[in-house]
Protein backbone atom coordinates (compact mmCIF):
# COMPACT_ATOMS: atom_id res chain seq x y z
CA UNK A 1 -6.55 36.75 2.44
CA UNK A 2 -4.06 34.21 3.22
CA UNK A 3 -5.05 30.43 2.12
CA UNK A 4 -2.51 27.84 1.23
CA UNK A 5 -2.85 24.70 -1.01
CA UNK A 6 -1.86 21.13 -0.22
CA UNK A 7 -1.46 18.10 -1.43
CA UNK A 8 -0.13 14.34 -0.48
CA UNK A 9 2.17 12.16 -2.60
CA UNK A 10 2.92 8.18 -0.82
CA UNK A 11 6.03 7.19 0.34
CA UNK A 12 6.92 3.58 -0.13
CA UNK A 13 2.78 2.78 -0.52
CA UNK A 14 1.91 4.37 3.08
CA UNK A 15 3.43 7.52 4.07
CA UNK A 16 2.85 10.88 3.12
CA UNK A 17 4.71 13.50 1.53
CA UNK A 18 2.94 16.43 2.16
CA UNK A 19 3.51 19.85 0.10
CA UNK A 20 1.50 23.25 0.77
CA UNK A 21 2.00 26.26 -1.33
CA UNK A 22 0.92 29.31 0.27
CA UNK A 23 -1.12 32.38 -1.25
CA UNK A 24 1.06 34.57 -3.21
CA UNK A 25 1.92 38.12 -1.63
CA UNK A 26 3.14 41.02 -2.90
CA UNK A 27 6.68 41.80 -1.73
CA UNK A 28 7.10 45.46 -0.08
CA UNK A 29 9.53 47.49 -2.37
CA UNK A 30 9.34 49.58 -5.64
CA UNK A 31 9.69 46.40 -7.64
CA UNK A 32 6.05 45.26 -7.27
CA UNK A 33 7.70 41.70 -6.91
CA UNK A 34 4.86 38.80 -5.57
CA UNK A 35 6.65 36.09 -3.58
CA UNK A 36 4.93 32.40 -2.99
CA UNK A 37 6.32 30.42 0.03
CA UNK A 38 6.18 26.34 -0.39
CA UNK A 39 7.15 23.45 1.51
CA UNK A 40 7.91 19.66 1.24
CA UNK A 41 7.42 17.61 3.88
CA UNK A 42 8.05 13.95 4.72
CA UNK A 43 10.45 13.23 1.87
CA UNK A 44 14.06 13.39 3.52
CA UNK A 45 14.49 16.57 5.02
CA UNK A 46 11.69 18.91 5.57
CA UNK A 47 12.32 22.18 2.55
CA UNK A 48 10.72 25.62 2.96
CA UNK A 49 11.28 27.77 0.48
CA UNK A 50 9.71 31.02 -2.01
CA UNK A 51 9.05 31.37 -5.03
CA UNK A 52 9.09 35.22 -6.70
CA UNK A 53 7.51 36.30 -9.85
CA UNK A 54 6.55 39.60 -11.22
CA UNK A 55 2.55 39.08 -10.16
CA UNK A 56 1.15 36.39 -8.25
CA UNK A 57 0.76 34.20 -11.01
CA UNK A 58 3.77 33.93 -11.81
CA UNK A 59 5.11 32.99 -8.63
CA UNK A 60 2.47 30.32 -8.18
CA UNK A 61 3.32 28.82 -11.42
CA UNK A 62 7.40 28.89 -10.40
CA UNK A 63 6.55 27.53 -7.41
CA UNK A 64 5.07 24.27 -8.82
CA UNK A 65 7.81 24.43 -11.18
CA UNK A 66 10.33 24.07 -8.27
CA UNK A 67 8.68 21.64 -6.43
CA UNK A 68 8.39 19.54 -9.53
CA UNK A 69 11.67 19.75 -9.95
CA UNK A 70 12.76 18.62 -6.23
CA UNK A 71 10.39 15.76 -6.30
CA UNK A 72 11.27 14.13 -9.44
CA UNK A 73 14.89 14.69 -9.07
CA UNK A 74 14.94 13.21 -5.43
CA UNK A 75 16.25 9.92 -5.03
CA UNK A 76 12.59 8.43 -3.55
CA UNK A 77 11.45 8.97 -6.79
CA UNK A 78 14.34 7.78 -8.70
CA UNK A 79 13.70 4.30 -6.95
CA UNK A 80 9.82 4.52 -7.29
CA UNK A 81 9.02 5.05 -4.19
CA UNK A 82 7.09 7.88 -4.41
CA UNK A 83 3.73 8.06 -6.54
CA UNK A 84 0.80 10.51 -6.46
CA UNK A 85 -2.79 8.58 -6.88
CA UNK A 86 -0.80 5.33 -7.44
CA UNK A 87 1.17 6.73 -11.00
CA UNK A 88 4.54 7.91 -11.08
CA UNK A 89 3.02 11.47 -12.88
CA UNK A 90 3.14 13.55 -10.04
CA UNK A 91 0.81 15.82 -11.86
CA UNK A 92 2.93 19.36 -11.38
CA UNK A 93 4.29 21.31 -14.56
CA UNK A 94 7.26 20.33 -15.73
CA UNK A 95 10.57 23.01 -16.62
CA UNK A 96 11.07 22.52 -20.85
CA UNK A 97 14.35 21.96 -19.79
CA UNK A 98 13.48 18.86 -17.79
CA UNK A 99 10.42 17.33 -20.05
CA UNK A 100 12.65 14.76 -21.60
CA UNK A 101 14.17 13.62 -17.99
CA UNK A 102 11.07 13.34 -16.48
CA UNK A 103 9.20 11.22 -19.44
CA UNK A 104 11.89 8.69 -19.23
CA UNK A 105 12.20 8.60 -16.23
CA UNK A 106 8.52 7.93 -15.71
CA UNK A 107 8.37 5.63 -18.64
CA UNK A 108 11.38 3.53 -17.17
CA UNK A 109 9.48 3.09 -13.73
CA UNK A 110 6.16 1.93 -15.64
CA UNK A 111 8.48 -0.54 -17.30
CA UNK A 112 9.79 -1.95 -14.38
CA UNK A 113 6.53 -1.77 -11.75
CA UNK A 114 4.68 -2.96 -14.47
CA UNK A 115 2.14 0.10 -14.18
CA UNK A 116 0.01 1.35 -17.20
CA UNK A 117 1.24 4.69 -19.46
């Protein structure tokens, strides 16, 4: 069964970002690998690209990892242009490495759209 996952972030109030994460599969090969393809679309350029874990969990999980990662770190956000349910938490998981980034960042757009924590 293949099924996908979407969901929109606004642009600037209006437009929408749109990203789909597709069903994990299970690469062919004697690794066992599970691969999960994603995609952002509406925010600059149009990105397609696969996550791989060792079961399908995993690659889910890196997959919203990633995407995380591309949204906060793009410049749309960065200017607060880009909110999901009118916050600036985007509601994915967040890389440790990144937690710290992200909360400030966050924190400093609250501060200066006047939005609550």
């Amino acid at each position: 069964m293949n099924s996908e996952l979407q969901r929109l972030y606004k642009l600037n109030g209006q437009h929408d970002v749109v990203v789909t994460i597709h069903s994990a599969v299970q690469e062919a090969g004697d690794n066992g690998d599970w691969s999960c393809t994603y995609s952002v679309v509406g925010l600059g350029h149009s990105k397609q690209r696969q996550s791989i874990g060792v079961d399908g969990m995993q690659a889910l999980y890196l997959a919203m990892i990633y995407i995380a990662t591309d949204l906060y770190n793009s410049v749309e956000y960065q200017r607060g242009n880009l909110t999901w349910l009118g916050n600036f938490d985007l509601g994915l998981p967040v890389a440790e490495i990144m937690r710290d980034y992200v909360d400030e960042t966050r924190a400093a757009l609250n501060k200066q759209f006047d939005e609550p924590q």
